[in-house]
Protein backbone atom coordinates (compact mmCIF):
# COMPACT_ATOMS: atom_id res chain seq x y z
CA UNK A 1 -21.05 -47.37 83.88
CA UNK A 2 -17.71 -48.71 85.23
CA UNK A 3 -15.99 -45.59 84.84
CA UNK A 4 -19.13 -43.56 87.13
CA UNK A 5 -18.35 -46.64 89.34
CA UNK A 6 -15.10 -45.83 89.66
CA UNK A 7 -15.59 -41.92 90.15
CA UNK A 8 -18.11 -42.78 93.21
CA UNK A 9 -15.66 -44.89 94.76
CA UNK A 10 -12.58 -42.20 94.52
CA UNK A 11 -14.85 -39.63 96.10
CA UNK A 12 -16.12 -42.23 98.63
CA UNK A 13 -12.73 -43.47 99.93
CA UNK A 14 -10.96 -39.80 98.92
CA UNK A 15 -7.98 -40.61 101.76
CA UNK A 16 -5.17 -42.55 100.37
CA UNK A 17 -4.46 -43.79 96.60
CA UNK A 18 -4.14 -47.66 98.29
CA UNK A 19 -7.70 -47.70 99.44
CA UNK A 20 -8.90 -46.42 96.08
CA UNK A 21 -7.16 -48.95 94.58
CA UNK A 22 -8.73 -51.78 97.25
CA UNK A 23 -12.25 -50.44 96.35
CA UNK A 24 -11.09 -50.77 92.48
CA UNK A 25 -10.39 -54.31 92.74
CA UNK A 26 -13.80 -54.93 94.43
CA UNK A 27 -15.74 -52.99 91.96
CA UNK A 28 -13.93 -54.94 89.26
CA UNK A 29 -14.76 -58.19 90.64
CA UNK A 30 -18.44 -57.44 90.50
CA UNK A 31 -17.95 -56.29 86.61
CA UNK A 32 -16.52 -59.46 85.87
CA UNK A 33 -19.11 -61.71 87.46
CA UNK A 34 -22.21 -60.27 85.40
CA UNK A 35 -19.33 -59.95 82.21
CA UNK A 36 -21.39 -62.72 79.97
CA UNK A 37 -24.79 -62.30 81.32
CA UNK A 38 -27.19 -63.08 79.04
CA UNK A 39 -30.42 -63.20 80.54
CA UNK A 40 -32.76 -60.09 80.65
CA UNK A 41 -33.66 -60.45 83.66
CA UNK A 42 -30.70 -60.80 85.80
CA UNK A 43 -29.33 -57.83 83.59
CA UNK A 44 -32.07 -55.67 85.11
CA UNK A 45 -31.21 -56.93 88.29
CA UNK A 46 -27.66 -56.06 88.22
CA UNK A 47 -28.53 -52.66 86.71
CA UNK A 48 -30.84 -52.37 89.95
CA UNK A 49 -28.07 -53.08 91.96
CA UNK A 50 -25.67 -50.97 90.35
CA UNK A 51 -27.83 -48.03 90.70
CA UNK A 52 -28.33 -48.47 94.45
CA UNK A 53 -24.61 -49.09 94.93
CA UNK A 54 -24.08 -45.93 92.85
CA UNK A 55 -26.35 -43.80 95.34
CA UNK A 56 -24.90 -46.00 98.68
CA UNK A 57 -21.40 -44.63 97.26
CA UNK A 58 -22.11 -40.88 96.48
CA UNK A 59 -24.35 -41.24 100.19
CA UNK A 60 -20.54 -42.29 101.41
CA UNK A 61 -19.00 -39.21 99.53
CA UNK A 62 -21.28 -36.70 100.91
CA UNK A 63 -21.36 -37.51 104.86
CA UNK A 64 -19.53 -39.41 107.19
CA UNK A 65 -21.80 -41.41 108.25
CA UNK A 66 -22.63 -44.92 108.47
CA UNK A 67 -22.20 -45.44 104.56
CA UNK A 68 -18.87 -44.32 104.92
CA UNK A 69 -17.82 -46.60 107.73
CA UNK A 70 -18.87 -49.59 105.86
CA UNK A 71 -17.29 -48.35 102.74
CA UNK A 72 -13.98 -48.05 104.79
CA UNK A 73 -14.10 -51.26 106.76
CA UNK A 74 -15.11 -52.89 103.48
CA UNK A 75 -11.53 -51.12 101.95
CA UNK A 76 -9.52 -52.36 105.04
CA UNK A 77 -10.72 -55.67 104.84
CA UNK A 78 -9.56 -55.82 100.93
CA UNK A 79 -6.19 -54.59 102.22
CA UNK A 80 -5.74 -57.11 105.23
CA UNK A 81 -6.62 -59.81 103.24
CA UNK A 82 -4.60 -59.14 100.54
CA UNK A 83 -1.28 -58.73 102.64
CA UNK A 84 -2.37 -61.80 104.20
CA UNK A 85 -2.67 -63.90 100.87
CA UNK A 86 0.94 -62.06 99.29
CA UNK A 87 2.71 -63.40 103.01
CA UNK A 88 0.91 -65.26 105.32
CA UNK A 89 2.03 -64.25 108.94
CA UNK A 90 1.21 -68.13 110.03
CA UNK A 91 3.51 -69.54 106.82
CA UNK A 92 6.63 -70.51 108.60
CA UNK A 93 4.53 -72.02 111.16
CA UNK A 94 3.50 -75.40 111.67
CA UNK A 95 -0.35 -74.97 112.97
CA UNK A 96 -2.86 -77.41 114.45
CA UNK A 97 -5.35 -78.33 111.95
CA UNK A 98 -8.20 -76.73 114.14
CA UNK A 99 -6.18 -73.21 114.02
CA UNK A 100 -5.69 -73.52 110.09
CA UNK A 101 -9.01 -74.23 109.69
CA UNK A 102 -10.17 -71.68 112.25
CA UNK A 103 -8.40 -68.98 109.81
CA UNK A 104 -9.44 -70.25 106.12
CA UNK A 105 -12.88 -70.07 107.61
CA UNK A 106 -12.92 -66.99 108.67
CA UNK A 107 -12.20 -65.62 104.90
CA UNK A 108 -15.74 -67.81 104.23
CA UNK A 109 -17.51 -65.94 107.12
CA UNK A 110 -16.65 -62.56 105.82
CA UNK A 111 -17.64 -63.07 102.37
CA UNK A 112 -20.84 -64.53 103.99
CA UNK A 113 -21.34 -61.32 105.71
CA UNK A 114 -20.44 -59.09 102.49
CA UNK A 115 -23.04 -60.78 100.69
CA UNK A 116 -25.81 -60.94 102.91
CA UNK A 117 -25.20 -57.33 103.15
CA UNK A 118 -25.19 -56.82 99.64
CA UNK A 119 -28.52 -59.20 99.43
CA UNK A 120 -30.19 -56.89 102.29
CA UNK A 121 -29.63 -53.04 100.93
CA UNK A 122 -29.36 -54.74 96.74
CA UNK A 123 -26.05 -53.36 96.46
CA UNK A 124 -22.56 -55.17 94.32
CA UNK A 125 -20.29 -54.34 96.39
């Protein structure tokens, strides 16, 4: 299944090798979490979801639509924040503690907002 992940995604983000690789590490992340998983249930689940992230993906492929902007957002997002976390632009800098925490949270918020999406259309992305 990992490997028809991984097709999906390269036809999804086709553009550069870099956002390929961005979308790798995501789709990776999400294979590690349900690694162990015991339970029946949550297996089915996570098949579920793996299925509709499948079809959300090869939906991406096919037309440039909406799919394919969140697919690409989701890509550039992965990018900015890792450049961010190999050199922080702010790391030189002495910051107020409102602006520091004004940044780490908004790391939080987008997770937030990649997981209610993936709660809302059942996706692992």
């Amino acid at each position: 299944m990992y490997r028809t992940f991984l097709k999906a995604a390269n036809k999804a983000v086709p553009s550069t090798l870099q956002r390929q690789c961005y979308l790798r590490q995501r789709i990776r992340r999400q294979f590690e979490a349900f690694k162990g998983e015991k339970d029946p249930v949550k297996i089915y689940e996570w098949e579920l979801r793996a299925k509709n992230t499948l079809s959300f993906m090869e939906t991406a492929s096919q037309r440039r639509g909406i799919e394919n902007d969140i697919i690409k957002n989701l890509v550039e997002t992965e990018y900015y924040r890792a450049r961010f976390n190999k050199k922080s632009p702010f790391g030189n800098h002495k910051l107020k503690p409102e602006v520091r925490k004004l940044h780490n949270q908004a790391d939080q918020d987008l997770e937030l907002v990649i997981g209610l999406l993936n709660k809302e259309l059942n996706l692992c992305l």
